[in-house]
C-alpha atoms as a PDB file:
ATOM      1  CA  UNK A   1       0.000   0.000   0.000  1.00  0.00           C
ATOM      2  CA  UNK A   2       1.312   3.124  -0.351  1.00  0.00           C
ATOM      3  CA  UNK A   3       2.169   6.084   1.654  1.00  0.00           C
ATOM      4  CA  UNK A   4      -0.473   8.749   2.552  1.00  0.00           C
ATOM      5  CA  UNK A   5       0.392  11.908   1.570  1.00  0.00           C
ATOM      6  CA  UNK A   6       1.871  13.831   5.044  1.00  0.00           C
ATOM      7  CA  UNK A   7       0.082  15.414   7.357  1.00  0.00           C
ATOM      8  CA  UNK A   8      -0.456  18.697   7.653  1.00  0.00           C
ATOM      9  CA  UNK A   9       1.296  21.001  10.009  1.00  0.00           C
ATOM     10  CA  UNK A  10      -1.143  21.088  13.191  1.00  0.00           C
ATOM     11  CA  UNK A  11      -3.627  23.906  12.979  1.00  0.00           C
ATOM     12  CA  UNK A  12      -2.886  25.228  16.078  1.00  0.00           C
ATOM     13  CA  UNK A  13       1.073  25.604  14.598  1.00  0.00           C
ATOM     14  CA  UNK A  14      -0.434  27.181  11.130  1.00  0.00           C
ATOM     15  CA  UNK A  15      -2.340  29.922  13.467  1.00  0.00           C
ATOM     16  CA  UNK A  16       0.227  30.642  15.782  1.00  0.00           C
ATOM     17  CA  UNK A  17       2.867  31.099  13.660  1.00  0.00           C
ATOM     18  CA  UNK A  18       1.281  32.732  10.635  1.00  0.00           C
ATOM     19  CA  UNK A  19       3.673  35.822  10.318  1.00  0.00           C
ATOM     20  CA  UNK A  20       6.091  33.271   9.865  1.00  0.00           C
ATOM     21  CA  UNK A  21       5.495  30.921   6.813  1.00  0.00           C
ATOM     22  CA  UNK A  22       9.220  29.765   6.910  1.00  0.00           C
ATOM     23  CA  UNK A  23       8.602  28.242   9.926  1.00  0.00           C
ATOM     24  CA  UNK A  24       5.776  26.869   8.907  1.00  0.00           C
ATOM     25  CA  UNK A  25       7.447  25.313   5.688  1.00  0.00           C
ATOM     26  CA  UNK A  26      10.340  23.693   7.992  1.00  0.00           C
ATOM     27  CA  UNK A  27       7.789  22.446  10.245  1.00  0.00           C
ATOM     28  CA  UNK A  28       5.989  20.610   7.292  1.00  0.00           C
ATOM     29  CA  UNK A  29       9.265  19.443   5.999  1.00  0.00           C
ATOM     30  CA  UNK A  30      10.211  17.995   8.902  1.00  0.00           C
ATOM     31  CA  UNK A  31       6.797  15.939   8.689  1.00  0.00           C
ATOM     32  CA  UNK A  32       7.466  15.305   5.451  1.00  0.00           C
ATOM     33  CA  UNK A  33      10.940  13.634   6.189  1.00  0.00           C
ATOM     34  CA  UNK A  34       8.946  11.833   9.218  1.00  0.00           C
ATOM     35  CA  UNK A  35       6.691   9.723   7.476  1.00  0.00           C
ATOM     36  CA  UNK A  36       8.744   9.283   4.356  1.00  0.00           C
ATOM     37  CA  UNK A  37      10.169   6.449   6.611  1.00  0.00           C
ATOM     38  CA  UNK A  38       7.158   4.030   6.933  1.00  0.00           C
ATOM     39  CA  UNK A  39       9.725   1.768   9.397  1.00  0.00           C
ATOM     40  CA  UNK A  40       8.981   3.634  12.384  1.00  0.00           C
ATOM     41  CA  UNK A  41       7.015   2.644  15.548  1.00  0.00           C
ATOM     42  CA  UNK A  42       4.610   4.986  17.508  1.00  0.00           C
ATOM     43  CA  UNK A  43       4.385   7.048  14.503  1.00  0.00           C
ATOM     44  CA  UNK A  44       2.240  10.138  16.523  1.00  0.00           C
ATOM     45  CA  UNK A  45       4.606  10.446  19.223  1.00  0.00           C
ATOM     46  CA  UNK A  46       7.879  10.382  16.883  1.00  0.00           C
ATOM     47  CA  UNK A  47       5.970  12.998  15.094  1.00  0.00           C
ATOM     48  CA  UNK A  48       5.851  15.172  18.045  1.00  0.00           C
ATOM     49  CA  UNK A  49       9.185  14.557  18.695  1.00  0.00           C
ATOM     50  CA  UNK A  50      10.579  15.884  15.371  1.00  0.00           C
ATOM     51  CA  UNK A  51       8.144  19.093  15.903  1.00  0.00           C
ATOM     52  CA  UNK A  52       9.810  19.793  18.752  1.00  0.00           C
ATOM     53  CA  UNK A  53      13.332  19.312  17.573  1.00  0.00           C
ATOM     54  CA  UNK A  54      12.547  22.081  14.629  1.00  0.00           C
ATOM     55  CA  UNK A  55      11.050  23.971  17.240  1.00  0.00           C
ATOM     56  CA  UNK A  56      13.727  23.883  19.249  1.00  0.00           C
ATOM     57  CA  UNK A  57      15.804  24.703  16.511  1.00  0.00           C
ATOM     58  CA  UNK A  58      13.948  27.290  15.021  1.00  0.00           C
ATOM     59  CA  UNK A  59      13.567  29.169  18.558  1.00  0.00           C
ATOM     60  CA  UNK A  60      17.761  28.559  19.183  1.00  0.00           C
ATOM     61  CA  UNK A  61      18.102  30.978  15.120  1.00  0.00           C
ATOM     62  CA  UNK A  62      15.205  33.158  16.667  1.00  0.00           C
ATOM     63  CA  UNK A  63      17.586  33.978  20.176  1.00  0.00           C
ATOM     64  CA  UNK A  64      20.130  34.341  17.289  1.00  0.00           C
ATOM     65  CA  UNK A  65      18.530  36.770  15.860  1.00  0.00           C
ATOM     66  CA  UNK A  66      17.517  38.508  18.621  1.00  0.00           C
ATOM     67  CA  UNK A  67      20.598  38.721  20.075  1.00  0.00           C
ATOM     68  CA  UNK A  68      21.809  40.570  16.972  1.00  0.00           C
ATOM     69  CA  UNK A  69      19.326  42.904  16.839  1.00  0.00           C
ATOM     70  CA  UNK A  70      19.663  43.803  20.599  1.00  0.00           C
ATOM     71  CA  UNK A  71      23.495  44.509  19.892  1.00  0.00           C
ATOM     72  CA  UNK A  72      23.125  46.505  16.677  1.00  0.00           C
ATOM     73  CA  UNK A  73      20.519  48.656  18.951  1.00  0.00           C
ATOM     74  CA  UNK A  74      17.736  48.108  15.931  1.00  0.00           C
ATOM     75  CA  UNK A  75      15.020  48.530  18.197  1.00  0.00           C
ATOM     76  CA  UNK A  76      12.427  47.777  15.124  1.00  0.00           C
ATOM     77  CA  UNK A  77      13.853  44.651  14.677  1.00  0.00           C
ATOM     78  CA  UNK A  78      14.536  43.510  18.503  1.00  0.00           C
ATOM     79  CA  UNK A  79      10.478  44.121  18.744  1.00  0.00           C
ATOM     80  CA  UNK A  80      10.318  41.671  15.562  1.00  0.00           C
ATOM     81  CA  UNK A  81      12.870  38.904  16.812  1.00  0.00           C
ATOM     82  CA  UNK A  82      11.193  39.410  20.251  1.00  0.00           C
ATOM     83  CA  UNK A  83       7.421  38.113  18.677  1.00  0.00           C
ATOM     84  CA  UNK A  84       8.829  35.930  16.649  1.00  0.00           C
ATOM     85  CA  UNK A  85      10.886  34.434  19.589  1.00  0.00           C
ATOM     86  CA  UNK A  86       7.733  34.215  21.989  1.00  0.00           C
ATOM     87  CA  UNK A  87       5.469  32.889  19.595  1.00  0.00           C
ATOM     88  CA  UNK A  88       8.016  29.961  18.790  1.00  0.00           C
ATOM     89  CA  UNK A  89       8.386  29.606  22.704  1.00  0.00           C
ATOM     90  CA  UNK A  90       4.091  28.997  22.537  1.00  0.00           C
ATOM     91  CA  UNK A  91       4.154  27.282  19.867  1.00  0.00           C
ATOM     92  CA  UNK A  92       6.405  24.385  21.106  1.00  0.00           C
ATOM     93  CA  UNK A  93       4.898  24.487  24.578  1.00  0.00           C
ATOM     94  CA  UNK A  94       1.565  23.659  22.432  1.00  0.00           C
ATOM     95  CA  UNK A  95       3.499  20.757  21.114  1.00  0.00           C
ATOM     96  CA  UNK A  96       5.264  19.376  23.962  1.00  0.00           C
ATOM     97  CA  UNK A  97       2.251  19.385  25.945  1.00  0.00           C
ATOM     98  CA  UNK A  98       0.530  18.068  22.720  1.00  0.00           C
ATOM     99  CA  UNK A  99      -2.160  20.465  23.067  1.00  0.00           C
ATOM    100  CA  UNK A 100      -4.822  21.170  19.748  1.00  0.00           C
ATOM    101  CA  UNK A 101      -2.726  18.292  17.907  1.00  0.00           C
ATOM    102  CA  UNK A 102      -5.885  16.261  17.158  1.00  0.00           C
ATOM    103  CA  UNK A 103      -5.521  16.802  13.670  1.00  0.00           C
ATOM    104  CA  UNK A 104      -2.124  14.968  14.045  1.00  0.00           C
ATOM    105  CA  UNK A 105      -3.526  12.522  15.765  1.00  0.00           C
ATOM    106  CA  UNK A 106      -6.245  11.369  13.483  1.00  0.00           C
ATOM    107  CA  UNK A 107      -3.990  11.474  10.655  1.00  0.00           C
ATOM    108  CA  UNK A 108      -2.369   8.677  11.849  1.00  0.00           C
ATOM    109  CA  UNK A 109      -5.024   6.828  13.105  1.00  0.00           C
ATOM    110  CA  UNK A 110      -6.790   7.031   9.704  1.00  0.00           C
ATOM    111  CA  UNK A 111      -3.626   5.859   8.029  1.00  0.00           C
ATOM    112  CA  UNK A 112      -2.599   3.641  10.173  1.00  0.00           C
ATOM    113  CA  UNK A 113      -2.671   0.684   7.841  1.00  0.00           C
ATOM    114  CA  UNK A 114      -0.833   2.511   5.609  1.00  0.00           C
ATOM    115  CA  UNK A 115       2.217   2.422   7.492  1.00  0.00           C
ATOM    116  CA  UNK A 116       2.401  -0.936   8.743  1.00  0.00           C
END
């Protein structure tokens, strides 16, 4: 049987981090890389688990950023890098308490044959 195609980054991820589409796009690439591998076990939880590595990720560039912008004094973009910074913060506290990730969830329980 084939492969589904990949789930969809969680809503709750889409809405919360809407000014930011590249994160977005590395979030679904990361899924994308996830399920390409039909091999694995517990296939919601290691999905969480890679969301929160590009999280993680994406929020370490984000303090990057920030930190840059606090030392060149660009107070326009230290109030950028600071949002963008917080709402990465949320947005993997959503995920590692796996809150809203029902869409997630019933991805994989709809496919579930798929990747057996």
């Amino acid at each position: 049987m084939p492969l589904p195609a990949p789930p969809h980054v969680p809503r709750s991820l889409r809405d919360r981090l809407k000014d930011h589409p590249d994160c977005v796009a590395r979030l679904q690439n990361a899924l994308n890389r996830y399920v390409g591998d039909p091999s694995r076990q517990d296939l919601f939880k290691g999905a969480i688990r890679e969301l929160q590595r590009t999280l993680q990720a994406l929020s370490a560039e984000s303090s990057n950023e920030l930190a840059a912008a606090k030392t060149a004094g660009d107070q326009a973009a230290i109030d950028i890098t600071s949002r963008k910074y917080y709402e990465l913060y949320t947005a993997g506290w959503l995920v590692f308490e796996m809150v809203d990730m029902d869409d997630l969830w019933d991805y994989f329980r709809t496919n579930k044959d798929a990747f057996k």
